[in-house]
C-alpha atoms as a PDB file:
ATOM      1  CA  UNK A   1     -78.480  45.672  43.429  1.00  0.00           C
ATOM      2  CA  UNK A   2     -77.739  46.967  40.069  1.00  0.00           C
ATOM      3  CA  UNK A   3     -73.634  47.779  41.296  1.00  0.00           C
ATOM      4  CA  UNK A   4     -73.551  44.228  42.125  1.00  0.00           C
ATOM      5  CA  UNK A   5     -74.823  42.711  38.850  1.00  0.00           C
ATOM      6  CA  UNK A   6     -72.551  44.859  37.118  1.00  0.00           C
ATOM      7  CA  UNK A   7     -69.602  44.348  39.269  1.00  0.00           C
ATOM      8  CA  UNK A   8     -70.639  40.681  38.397  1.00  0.00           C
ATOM      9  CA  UNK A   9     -70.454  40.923  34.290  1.00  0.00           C
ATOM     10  CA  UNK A  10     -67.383  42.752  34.672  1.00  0.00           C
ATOM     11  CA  UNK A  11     -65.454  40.672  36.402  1.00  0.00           C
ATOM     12  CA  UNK A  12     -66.625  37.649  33.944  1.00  0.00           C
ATOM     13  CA  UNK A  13     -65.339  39.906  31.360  1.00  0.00           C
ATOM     14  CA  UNK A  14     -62.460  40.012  32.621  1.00  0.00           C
ATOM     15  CA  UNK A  15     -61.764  36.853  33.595  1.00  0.00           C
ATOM     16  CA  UNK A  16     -62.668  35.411  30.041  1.00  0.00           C
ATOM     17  CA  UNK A  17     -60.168  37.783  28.685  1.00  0.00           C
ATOM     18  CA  UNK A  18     -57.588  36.803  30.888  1.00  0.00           C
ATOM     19  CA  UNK A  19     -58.354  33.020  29.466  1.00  0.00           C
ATOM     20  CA  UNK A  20     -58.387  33.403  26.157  1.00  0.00           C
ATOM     21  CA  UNK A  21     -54.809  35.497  26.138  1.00  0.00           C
ATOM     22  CA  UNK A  22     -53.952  32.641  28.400  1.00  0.00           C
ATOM     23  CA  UNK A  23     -54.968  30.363  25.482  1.00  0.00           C
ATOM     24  CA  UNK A  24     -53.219  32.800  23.025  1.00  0.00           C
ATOM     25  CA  UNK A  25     -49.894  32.467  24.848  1.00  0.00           C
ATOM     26  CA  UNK A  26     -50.204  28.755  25.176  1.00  0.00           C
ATOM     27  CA  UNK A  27     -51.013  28.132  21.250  1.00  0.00           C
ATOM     28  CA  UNK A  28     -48.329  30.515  20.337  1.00  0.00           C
ATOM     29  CA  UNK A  29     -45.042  28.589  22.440  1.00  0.00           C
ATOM     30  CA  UNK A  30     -46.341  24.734  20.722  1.00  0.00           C
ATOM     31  CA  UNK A  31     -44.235  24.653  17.669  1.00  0.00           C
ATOM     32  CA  UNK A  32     -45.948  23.906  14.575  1.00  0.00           C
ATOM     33  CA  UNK A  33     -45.456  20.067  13.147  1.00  0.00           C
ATOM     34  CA  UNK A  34     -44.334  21.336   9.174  1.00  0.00           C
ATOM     35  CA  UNK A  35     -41.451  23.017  11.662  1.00  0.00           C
ATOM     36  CA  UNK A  36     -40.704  20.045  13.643  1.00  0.00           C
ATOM     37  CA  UNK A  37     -40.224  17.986  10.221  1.00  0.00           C
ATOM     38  CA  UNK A  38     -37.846  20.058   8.561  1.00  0.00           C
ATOM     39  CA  UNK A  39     -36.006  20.151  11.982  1.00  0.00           C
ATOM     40  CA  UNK A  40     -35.565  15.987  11.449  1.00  0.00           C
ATOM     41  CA  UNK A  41     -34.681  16.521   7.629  1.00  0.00           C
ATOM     42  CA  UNK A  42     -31.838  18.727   8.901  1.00  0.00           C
ATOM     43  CA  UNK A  43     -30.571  16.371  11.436  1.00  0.00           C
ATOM     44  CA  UNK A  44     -31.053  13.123   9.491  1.00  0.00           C
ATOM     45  CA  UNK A  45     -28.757  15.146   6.377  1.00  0.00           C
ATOM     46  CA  UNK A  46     -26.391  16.247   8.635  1.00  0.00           C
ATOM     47  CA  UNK A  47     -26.101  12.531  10.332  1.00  0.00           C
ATOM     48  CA  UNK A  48     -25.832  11.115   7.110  1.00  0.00           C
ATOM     49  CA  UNK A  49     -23.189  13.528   5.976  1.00  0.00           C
ATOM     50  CA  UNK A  50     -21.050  12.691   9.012  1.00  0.00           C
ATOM     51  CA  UNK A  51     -21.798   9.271   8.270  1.00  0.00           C
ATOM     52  CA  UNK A  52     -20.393   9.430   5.201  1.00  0.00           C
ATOM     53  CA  UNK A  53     -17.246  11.815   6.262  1.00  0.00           C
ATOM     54  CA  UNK A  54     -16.684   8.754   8.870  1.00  0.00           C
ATOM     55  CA  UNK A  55     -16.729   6.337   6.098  1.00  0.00           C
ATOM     56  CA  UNK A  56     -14.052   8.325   4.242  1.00  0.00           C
ATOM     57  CA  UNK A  57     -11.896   8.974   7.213  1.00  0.00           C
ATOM     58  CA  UNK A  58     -12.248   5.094   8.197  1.00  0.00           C
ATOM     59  CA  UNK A  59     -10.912   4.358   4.302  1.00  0.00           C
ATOM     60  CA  UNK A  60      -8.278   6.519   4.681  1.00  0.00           C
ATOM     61  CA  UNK A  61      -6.771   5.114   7.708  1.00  0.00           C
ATOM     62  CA  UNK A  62      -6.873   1.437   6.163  1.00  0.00           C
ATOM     63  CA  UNK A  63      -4.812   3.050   3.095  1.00  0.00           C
ATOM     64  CA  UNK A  64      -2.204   4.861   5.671  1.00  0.00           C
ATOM     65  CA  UNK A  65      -2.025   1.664   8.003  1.00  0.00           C
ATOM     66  CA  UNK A  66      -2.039  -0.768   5.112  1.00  0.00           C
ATOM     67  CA  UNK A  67       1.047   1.608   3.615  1.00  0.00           C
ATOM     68  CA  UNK A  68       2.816   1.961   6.789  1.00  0.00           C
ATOM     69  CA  UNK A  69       2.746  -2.074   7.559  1.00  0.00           C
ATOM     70  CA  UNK A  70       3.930  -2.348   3.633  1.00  0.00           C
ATOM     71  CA  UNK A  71       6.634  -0.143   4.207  1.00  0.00           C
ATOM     72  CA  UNK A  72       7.290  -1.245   7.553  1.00  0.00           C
ATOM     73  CA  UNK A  73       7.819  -4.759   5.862  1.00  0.00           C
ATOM     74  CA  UNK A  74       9.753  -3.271   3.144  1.00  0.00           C
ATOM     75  CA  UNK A  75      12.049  -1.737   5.655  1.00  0.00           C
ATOM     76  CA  UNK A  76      12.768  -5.330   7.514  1.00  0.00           C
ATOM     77  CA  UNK A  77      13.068  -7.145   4.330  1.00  0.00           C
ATOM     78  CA  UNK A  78      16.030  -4.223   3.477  1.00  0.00           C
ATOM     79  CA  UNK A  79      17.469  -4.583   6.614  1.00  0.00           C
ATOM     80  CA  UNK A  80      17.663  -8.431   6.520  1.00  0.00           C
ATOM     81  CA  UNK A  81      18.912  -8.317   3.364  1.00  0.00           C
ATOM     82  CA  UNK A  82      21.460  -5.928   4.083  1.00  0.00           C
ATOM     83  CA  UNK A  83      22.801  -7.887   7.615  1.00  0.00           C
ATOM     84  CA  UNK A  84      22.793 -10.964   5.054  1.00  0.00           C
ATOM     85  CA  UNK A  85      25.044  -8.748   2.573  1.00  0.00           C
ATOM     86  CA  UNK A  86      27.092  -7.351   5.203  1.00  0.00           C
ATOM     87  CA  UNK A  87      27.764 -11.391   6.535  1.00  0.00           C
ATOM     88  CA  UNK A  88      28.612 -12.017   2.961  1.00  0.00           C
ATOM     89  CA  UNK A  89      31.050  -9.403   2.625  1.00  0.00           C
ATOM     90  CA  UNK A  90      32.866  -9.616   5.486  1.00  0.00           C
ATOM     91  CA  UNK A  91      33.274 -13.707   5.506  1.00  0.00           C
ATOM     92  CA  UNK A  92      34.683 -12.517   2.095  1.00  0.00           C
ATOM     93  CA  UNK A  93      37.127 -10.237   2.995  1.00  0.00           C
ATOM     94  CA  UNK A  94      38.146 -13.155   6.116  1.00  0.00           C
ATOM     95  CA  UNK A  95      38.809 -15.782   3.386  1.00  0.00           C
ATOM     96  CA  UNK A  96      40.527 -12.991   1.306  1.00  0.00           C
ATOM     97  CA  UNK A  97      42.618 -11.952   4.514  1.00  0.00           C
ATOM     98  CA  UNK A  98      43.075 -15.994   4.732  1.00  0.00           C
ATOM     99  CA  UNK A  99      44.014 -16.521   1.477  1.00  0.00           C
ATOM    100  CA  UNK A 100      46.973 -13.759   1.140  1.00  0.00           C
ATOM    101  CA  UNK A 101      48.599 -16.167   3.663  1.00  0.00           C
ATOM    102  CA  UNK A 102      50.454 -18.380   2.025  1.00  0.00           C
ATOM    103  CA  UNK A 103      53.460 -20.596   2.390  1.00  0.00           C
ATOM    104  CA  UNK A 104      54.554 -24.586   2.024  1.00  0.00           C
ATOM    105  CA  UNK A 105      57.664 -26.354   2.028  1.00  0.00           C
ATOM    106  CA  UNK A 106      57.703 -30.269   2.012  1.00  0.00           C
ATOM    107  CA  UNK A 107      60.660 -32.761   1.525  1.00  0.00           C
ATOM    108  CA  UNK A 108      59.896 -35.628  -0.708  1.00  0.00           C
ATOM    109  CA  UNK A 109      60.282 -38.369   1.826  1.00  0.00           C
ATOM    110  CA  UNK A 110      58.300 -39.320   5.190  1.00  0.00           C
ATOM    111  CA  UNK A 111      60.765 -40.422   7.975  1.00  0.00           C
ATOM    112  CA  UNK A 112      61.314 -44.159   7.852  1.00  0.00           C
ATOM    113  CA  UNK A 113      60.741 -44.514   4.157  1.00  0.00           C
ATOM    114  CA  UNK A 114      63.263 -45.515   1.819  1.00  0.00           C
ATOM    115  CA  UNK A 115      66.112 -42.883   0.496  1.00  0.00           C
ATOM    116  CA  UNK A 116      65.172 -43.481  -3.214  1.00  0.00           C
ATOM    117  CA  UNK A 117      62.486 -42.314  -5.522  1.00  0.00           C
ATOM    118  CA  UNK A 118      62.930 -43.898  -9.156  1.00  0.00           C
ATOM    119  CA  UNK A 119      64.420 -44.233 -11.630  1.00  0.00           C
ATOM    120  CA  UNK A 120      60.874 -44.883 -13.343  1.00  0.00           C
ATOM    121  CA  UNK A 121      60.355 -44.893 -17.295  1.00  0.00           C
ATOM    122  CA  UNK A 122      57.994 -42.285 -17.392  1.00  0.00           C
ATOM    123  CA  UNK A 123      57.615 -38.983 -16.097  1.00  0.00           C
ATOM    124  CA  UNK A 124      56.280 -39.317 -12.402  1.00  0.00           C
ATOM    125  CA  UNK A 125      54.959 -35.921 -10.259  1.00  0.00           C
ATOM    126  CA  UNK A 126      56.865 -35.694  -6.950  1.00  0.00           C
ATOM    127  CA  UNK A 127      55.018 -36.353  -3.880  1.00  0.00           C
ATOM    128  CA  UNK A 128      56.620 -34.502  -1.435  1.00  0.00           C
ATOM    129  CA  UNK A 129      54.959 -36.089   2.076  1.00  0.00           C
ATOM    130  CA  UNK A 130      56.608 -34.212   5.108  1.00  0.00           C
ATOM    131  CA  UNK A 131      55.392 -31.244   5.322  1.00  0.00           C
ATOM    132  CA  UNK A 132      57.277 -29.166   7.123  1.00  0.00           C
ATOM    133  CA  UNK A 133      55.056 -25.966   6.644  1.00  0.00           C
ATOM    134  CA  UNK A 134      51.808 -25.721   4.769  1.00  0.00           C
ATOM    135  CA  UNK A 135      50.463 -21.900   5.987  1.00  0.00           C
ATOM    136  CA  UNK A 136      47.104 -21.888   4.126  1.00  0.00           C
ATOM    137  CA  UNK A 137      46.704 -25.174   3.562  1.00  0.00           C
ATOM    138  CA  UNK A 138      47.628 -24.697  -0.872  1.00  0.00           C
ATOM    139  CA  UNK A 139      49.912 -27.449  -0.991  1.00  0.00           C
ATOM    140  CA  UNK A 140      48.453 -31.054  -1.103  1.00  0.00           C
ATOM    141  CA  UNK A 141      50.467 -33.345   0.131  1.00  0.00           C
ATOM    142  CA  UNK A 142      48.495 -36.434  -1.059  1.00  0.00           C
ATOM    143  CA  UNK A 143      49.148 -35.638  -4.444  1.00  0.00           C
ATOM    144  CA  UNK A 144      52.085 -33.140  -4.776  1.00  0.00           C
ATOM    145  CA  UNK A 145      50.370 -30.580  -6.632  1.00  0.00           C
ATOM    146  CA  UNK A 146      50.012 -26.772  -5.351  1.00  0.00           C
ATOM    147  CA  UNK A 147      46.957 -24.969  -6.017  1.00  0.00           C
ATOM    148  CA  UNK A 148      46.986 -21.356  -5.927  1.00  0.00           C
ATOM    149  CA  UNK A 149      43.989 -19.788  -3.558  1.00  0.00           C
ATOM    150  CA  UNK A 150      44.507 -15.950  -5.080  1.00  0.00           C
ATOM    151  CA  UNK A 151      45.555 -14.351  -7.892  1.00  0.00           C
ATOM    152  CA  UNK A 152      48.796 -13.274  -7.818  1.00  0.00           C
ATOM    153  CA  UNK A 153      52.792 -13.409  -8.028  1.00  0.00           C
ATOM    154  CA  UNK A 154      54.449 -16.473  -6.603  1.00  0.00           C
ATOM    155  CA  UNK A 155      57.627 -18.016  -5.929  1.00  0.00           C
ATOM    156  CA  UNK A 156      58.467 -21.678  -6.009  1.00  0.00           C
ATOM    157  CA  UNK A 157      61.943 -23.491  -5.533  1.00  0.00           C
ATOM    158  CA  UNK A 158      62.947 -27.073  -6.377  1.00  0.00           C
ATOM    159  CA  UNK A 159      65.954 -28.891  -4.882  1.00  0.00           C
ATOM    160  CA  UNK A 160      66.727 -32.540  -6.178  1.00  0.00           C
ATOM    161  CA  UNK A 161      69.892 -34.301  -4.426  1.00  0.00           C
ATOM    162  CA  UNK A 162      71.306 -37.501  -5.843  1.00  0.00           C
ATOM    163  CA  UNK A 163      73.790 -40.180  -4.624  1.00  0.00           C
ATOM    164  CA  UNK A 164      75.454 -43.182  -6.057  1.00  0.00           C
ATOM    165  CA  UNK A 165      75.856 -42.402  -9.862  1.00  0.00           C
ATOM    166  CA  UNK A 166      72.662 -41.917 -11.434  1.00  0.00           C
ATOM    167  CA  UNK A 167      71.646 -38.300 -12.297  1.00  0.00           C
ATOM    168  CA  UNK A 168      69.009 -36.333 -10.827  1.00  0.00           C
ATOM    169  CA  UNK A 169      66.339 -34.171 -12.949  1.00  0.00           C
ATOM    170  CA  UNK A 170      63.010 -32.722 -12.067  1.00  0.00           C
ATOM    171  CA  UNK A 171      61.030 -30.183 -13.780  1.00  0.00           C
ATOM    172  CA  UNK A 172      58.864 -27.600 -12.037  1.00  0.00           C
ATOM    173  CA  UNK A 173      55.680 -27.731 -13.929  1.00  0.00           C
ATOM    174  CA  UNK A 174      52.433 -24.615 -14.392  1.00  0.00           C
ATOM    175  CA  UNK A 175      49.255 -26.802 -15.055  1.00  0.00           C
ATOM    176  CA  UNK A 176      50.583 -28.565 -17.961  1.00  0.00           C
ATOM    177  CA  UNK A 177      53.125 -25.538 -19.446  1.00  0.00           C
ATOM    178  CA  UNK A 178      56.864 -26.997 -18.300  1.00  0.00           C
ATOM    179  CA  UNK A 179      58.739 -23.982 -16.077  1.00  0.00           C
ATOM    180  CA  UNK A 180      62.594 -24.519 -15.395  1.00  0.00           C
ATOM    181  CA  UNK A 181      64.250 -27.913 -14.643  1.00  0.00           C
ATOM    182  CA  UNK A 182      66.496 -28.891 -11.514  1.00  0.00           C
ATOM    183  CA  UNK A 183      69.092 -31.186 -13.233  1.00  0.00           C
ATOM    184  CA  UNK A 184      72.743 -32.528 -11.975  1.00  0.00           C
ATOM    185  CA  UNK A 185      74.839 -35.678 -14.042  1.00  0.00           C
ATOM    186  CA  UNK A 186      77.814 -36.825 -12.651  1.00  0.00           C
ATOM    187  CA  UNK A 187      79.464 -39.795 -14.732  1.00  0.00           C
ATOM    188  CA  UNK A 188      81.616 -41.084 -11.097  1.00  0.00           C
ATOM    189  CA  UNK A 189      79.441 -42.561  -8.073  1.00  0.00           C
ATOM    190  CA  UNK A 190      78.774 -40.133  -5.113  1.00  0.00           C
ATOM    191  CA  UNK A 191      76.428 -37.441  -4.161  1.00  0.00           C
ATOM    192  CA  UNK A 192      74.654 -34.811  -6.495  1.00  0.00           C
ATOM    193  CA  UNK A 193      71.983 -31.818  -6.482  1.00  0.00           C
ATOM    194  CA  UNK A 194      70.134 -29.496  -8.715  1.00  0.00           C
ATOM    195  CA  UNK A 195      68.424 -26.466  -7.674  1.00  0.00           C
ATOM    196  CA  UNK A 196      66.313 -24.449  -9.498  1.00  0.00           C
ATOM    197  CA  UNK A 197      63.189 -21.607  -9.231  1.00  0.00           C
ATOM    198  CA  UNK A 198      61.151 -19.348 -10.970  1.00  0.00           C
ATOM    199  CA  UNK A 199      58.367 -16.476  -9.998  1.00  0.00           C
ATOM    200  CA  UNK A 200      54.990 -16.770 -11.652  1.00  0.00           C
ATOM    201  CA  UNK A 201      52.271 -14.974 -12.025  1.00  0.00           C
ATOM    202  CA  UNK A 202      49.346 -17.468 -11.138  1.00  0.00           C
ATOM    203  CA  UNK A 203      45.421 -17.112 -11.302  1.00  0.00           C
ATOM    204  CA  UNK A 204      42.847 -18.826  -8.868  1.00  0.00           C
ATOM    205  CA  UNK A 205      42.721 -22.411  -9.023  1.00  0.00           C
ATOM    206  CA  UNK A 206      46.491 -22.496 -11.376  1.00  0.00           C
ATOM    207  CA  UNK A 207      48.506 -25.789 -10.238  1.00  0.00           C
ATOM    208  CA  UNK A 208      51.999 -26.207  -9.376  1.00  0.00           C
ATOM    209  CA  UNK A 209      53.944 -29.325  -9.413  1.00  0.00           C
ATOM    210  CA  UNK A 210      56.982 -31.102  -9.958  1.00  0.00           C
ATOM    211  CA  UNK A 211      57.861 -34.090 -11.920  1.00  0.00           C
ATOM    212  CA  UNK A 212      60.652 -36.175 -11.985  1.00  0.00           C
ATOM    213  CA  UNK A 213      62.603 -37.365 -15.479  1.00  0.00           C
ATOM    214  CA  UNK A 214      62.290 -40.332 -16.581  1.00  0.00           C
ATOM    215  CA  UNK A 215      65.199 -42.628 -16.157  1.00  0.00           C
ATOM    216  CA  UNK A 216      66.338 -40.106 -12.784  1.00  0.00           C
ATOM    217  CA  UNK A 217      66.496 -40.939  -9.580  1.00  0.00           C
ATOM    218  CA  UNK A 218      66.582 -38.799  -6.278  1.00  0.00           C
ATOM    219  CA  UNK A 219      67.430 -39.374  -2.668  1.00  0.00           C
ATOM    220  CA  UNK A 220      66.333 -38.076   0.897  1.00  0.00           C
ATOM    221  CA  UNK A 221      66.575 -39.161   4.674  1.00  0.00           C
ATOM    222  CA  UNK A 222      65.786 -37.395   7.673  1.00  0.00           C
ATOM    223  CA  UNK A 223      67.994 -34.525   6.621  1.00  0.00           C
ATOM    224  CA  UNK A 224      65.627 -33.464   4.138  1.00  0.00           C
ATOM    225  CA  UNK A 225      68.223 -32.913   1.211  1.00  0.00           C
ATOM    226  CA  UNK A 226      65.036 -32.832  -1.247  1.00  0.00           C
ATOM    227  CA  UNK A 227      62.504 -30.539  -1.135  1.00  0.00           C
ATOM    228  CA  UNK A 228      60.049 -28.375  -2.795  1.00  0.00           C
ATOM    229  CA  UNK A 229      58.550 -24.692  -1.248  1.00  0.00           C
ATOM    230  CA  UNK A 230      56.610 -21.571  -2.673  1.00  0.00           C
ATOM    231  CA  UNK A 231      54.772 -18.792  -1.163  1.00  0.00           C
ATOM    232  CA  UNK A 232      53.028 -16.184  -2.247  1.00  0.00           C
ATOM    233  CA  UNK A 233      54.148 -12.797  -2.740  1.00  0.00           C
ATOM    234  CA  UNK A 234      51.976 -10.191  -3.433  1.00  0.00           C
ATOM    235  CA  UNK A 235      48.033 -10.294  -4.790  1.00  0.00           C
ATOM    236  CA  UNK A 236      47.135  -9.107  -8.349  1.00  0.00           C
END
């Protein structure tokens, strides 16, 4: 009787020890809530770090994009600019090209027309009408008067022809500065002519004309006998 009461208590023992260092083992894996809190301070620093870092990293790509779209611009503005110069500078170098071509030559009367011009008692500019060639379009046959498209070195030639007694004369004028004079006087009737020509150095915009003497009379038909010509010869 006494075996089994002791067998009894010791088993109790045992089994309360086996409790509590159950209870022990139990208590010691539940972390402790100061533990837990510092865990959260960690977490919500290091969340608010990378919040910040994303902040800085969102700023800086704004900055780059806003940069490259400015310099993006930049660079079609440039390249407008330069297709516009490039235009420019070639529709320059066309009219250029254009404007070394030049030649005229015109005879003072239009087919049908009478064979006189004067005499009148002033001096009258020449309109020579048929245009027989007129290569860059200098010469204005509306008014008689040659207008140079380039600088450069020209040459112009005048002939006056004459019938029936009364002299011929015509002077080749620059702007208003008087050049060389085409002049023939015969005192018996018949037929007459005076040539004459000069080089000269002209600027853009310089006119050339021809004016007939006062008190002189010349004469065409469809031979053309009078005429007036120039071309260009070389730019300056």
């Amino acid at each position: 009787m006494e075996v089994i009461v002791f067998f009894s208590l010791l088993l109790s023992v045992c089994t309360l020890s086996a409790n509590l260092a159950e209870a022990d083992k139990s208590s010691n894996q539940q972390p402790c809530p100061q533990d837990t809190q510092a865990v959260l301070r960690e977490l919500t620093a290091s969340v608010a770090v990378q919040k910040e870092r994303i902040t800085v990293l969102q700023k800086e790509t704004q900055e780059q994009t806003a940069k490259l779209k400015s310099e993006i611009d930049q660079l079609k503005l440039q390249s407008t600019d330069g297709a516009a110069k490039l235009k420019t500078e070639i529709d320059a170098l066309k009219q250029e090209l254009q404007a070394t071509h030049v030649a005229f030559s015109a005879a003072v009367l239009l087919p049908g027309s009478g064979p006189y011009v004067g005499p009148f008692n002033t001096e009258t500019t020449l309109v020579f009408k048929h245009v027989i060639t007129n290569i860059g379009n200098a010469y204005n046959p509306s008014t008689g008067i040659f207008t140079a498209p380039v600088r450069g070195a020209y040459h112009f030639e005048l002939h006056m022809f004459g019938h029936g007694g009364v002299a011929v004369g015509a002077y080749l004028y620059k702007n208003q500065g008087l050049i060389v004079i085409a002049y023939e006087h015969q005192t018996a009737a018949g037929e007459l002519s005076g040539s004459n020509g000069a080089s000269l150095l002209l600027e853009v915009g310089d006119q050339v004309f021809v004016r007939l003497l006062d008190g002189r009379r010349i004469y065409d038909n469809t031979n053309h006998h009078t005429t007036f010509s120039g071309h260009l010869i070389f730019t300056m």
